[in-house]
Protein backbone atom coordinates (compact mmCIF):
# COMPACT_ATOMS: atom_id res chain seq x y z
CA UNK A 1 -26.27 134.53 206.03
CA UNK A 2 -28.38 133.86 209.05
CA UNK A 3 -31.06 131.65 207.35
CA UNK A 4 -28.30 129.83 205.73
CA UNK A 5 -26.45 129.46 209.15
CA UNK A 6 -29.90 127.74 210.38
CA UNK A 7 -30.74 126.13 207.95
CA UNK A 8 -27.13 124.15 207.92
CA UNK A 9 -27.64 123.47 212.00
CA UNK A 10 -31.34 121.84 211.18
CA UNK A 11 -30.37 119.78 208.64
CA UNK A 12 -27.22 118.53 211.16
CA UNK A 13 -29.84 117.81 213.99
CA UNK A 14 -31.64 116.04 211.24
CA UNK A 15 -28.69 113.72 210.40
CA UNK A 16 -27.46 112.77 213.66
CA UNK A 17 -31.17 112.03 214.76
CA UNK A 18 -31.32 109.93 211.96
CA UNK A 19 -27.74 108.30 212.99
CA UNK A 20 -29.72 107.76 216.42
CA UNK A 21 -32.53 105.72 214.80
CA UNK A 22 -29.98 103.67 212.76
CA UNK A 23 -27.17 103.01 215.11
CA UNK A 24 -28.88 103.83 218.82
CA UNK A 25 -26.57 106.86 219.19
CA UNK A 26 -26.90 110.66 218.38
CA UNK A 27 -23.39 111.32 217.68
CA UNK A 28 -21.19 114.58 218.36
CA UNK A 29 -19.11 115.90 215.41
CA UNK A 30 -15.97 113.33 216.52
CA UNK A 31 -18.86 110.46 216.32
CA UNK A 32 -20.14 111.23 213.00
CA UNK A 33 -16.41 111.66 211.55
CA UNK A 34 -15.43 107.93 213.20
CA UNK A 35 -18.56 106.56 211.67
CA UNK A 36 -17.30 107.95 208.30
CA UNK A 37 -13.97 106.69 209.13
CA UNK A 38 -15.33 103.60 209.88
CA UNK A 39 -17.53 102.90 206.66
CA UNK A 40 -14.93 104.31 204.44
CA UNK A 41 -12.12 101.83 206.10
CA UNK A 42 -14.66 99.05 204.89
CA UNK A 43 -13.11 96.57 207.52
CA UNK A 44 -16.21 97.03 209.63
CA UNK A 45 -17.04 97.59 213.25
CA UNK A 46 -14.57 96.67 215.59
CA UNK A 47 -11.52 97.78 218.40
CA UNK A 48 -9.44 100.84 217.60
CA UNK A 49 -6.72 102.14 219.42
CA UNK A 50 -6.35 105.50 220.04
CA UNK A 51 -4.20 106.41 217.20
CA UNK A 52 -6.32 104.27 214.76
CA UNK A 53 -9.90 106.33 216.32
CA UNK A 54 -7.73 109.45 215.56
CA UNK A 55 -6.30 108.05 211.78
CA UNK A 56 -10.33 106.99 211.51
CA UNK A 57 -11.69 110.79 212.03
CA UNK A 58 -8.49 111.77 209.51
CA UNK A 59 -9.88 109.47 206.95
CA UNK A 60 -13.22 111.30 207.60
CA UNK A 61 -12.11 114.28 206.88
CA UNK A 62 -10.15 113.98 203.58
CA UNK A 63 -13.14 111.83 202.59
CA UNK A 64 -15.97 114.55 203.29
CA UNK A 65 -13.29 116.92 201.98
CA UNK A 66 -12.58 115.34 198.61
CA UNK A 67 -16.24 116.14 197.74
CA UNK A 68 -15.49 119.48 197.61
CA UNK A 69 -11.81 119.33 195.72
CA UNK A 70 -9.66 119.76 198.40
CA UNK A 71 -8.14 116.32 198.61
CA UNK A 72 -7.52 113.14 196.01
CA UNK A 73 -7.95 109.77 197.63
CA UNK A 74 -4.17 107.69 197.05
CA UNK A 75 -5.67 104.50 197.38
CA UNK A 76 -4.77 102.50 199.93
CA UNK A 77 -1.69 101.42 202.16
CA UNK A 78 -0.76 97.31 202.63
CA UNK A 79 -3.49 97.23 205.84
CA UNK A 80 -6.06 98.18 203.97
CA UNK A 81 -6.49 102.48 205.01
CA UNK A 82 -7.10 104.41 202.73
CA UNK A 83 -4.47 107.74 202.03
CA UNK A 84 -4.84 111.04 200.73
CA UNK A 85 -2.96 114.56 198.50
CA UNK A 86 -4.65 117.61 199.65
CA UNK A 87 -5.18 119.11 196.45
CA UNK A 88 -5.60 122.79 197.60
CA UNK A 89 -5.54 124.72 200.58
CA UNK A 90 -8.25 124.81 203.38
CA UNK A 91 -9.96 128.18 203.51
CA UNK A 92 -8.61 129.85 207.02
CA UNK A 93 -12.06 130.36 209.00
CA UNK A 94 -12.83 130.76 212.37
CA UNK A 95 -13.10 127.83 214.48
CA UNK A 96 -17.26 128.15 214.09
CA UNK A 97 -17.12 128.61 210.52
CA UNK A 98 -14.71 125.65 210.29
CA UNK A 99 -16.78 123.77 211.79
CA UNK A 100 -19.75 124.48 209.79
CA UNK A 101 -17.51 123.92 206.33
CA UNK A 102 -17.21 120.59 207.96
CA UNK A 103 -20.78 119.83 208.63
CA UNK A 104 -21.80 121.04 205.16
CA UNK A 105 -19.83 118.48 203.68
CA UNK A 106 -20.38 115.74 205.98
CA UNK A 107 -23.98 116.60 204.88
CA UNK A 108 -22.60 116.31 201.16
CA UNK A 109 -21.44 113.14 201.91
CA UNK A 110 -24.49 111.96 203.72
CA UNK A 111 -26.47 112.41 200.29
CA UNK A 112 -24.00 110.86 198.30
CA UNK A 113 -24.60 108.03 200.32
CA UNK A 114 -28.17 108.35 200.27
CA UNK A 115 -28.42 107.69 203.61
CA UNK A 116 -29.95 111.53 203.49
């Protein structure tokens, strides 16, 4: 499990340095899930409250999330976001290994983009 736990944090440093060369930032876990947010809102860059910034990172998360089964994109509201069913239940980990279910499928989502 250890090589496996290392192996997931290279391939993270590896994606947010390659964030750095493509946006000039080396974003934290909250800055990767607004970029996702962001591309997946397809309205482009531009000013988000704080409730949109935290809608933004939701969007993230059902989106990296739906690559794995556990939510079904609804399609979208009349402004243009996107909405989501969670289809099944989130395993109940640890705040570490929650966050490194989340970075595996950010990761997932990364090469489904072929950005990685």
């Amino acid at each position: 499990m250890q090589h496996a736990e290392e192996d997931l944090q290279v391939r993270w440093l590896k994606l947010r340095i390659k964030l750095k060369e493509h946006f000039g930032i080396k974003p934290d876990m909250n800055g990767v899930l607004m970029l996702i947010g962001v591309q997946e809102l397809g309205q482009g860059p531009q000013e988000f409250s704080k409730e949109q910034k935290q809608d933004l990172m939701h969007i993230a998360v059902c989106t990296v999330l739906s690559l794995g089964g556990y939510y079904h994109p609804d399609g979208l509201d009349e402004e243009g976001w996107p909405h989501f069913s969670q289809l099944i239940p989130l395993p109940d980990y640890t705040l570490i290994d929650q966050e490194n279910f989340l970075k595996d499928h950010i990761l997932l989502y990364f090469q489904s983009q072929h950005f990685i």
